[in-house]
C-alpha atoms as a PDB file:
ATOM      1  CA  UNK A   1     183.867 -67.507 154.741  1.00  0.00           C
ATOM      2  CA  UNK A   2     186.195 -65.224 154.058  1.00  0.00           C
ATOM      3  CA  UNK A   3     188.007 -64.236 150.426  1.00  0.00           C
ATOM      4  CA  UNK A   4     191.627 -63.459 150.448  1.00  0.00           C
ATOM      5  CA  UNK A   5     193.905 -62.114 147.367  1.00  0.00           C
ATOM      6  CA  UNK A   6     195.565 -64.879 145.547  1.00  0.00           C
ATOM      7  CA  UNK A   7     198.690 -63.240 144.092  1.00  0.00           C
ATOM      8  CA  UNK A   8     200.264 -59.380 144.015  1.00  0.00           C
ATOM      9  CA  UNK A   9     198.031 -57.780 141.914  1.00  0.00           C
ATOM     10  CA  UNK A  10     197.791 -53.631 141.541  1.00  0.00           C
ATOM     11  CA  UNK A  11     194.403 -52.574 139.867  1.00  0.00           C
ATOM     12  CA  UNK A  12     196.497 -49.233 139.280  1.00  0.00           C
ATOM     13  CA  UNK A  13     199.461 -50.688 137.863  1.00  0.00           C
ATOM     14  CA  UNK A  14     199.007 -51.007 133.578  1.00  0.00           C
ATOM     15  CA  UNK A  15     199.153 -54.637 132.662  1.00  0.00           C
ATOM     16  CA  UNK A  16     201.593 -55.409 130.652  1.00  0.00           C
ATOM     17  CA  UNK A  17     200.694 -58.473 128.027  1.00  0.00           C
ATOM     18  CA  UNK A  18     203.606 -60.663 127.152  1.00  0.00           C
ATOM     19  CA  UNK A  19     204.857 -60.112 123.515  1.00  0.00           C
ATOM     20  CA  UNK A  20     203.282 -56.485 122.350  1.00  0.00           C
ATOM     21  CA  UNK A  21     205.535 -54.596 123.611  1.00  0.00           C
ATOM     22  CA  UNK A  22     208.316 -56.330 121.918  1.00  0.00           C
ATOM     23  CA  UNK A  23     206.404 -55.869 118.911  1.00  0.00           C
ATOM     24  CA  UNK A  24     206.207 -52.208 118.824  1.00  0.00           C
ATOM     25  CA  UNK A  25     209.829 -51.737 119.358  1.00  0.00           C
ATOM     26  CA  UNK A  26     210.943 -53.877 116.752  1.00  0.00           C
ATOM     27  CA  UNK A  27     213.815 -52.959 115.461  1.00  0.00           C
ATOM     28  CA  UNK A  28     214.430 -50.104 112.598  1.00  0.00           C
ATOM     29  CA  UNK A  29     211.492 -50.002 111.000  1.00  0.00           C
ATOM     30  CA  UNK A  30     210.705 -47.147 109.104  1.00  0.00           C
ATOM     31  CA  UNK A  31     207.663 -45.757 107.834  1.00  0.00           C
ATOM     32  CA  UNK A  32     206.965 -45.434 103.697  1.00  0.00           C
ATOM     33  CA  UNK A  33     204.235 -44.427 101.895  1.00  0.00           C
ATOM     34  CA  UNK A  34     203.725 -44.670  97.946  1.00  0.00           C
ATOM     35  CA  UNK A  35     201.575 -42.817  95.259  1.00  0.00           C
ATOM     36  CA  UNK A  36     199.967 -43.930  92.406  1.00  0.00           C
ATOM     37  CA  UNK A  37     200.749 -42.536  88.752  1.00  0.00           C
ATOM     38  CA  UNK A  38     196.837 -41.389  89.426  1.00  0.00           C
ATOM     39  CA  UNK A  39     197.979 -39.482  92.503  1.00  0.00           C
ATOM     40  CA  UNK A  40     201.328 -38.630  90.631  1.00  0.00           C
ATOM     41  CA  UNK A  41     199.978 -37.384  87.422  1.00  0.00           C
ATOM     42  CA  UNK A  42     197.516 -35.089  89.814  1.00  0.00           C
ATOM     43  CA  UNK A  43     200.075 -33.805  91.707  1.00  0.00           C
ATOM     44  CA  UNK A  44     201.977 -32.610  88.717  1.00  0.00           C
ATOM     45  CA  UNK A  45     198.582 -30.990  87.041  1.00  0.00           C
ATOM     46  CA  UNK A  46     198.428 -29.481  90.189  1.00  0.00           C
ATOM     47  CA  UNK A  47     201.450 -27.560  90.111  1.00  0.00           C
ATOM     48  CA  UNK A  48     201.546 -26.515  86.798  1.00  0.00           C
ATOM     49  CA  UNK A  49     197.604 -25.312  87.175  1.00  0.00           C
ATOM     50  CA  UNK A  50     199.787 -23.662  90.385  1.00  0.00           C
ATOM     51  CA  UNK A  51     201.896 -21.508  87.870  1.00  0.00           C
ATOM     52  CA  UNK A  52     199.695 -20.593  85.692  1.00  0.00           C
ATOM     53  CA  UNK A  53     197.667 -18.970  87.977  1.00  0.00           C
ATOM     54  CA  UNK A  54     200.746 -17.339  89.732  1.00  0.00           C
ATOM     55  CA  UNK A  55     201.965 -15.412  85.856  1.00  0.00           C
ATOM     56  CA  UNK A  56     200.743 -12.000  85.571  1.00  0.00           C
ATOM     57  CA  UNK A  57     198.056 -11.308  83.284  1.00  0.00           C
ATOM     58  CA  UNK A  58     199.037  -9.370  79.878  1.00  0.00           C
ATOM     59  CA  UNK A  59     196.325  -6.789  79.103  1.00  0.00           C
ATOM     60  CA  UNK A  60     195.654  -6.089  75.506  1.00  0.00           C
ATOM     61  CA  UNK A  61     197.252  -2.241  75.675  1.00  0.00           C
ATOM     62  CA  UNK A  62     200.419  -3.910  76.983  1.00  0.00           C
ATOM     63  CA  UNK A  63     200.481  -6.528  74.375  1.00  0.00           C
ATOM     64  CA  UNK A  64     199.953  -3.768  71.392  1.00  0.00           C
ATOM     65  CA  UNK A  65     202.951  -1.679  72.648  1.00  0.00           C
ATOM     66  CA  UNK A  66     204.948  -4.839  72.748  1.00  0.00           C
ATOM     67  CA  UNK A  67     203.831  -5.596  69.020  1.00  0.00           C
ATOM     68  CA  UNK A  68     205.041  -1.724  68.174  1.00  0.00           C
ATOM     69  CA  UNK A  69     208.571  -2.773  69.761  1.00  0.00           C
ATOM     70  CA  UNK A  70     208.905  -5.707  67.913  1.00  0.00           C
ATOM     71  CA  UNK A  71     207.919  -3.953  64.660  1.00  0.00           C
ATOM     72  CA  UNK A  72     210.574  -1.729  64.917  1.00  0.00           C
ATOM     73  CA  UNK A  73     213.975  -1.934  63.398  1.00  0.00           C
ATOM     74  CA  UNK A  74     215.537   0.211  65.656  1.00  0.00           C
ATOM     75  CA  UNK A  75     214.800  -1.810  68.874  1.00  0.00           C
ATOM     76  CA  UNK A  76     216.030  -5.598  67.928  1.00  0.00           C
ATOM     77  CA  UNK A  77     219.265  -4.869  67.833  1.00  0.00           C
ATOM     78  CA  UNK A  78     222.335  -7.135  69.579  1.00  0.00           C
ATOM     79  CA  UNK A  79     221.947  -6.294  72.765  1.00  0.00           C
ATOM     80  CA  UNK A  80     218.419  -6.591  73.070  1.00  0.00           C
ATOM     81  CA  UNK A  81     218.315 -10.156  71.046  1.00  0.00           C
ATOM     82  CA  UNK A  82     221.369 -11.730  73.127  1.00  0.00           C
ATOM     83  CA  UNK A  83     219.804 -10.376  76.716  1.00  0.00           C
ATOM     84  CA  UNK A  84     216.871 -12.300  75.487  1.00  0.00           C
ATOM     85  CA  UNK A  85     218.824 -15.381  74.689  1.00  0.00           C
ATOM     86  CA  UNK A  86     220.717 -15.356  77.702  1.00  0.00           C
ATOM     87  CA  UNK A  87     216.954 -14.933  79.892  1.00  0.00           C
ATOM     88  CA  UNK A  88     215.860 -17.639  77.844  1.00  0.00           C
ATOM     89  CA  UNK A  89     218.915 -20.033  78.616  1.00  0.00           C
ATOM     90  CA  UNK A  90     218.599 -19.094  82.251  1.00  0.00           C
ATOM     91  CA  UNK A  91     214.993 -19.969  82.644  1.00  0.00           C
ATOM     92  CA  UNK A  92     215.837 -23.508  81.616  1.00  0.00           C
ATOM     93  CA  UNK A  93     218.528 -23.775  83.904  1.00  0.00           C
ATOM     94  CA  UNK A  94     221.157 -23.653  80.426  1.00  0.00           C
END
């Protein structure tokens, strides 16, 4: 008896199953993901935590000769207070 190939059939060839394929291509899809407040709230904690760590530290010698400035009369003067104003404004975007 003898067995003969019913069909073209390639055991090489992929198979390709009606339907999937059609499927994956569907169309214009796009991908989305979405957070949680959780995972929002976090992410904001996160970055300030972030910039807080980034500000230079303020040693106690430099905060002292800061406190002498301040104190005197001589050094608030016009200049001084609007340059402050004006790095002020500019650090909220104003």
């Amino acid at each position: 008896m003898m067995v003969e190939r019913i069909g073209q059939l390639n055991p090489i060839q992929p198979g390709n199953k009606p339907g999937k394929s059609d499927q994956l291509r569907g169309g214009d899809r796009t991908d989305s993901i979405s957070l949680s407040p959780e995972a929002q709230e976090r992410a904001e904690l996160y970055q300030v935590v972030e910039l807080i760590r980034s500000v230079p530290s303020l040693d106690d010698a430099q905060i002292a000769a800061l406190r002498e400035k301040i104190n005197d009369p001589a050094y608030l003067n016009e200049r001084i207070i609007g340059a402050t104003a004006d790095r002020i404004m500019d650090a909220f975007g104003l």
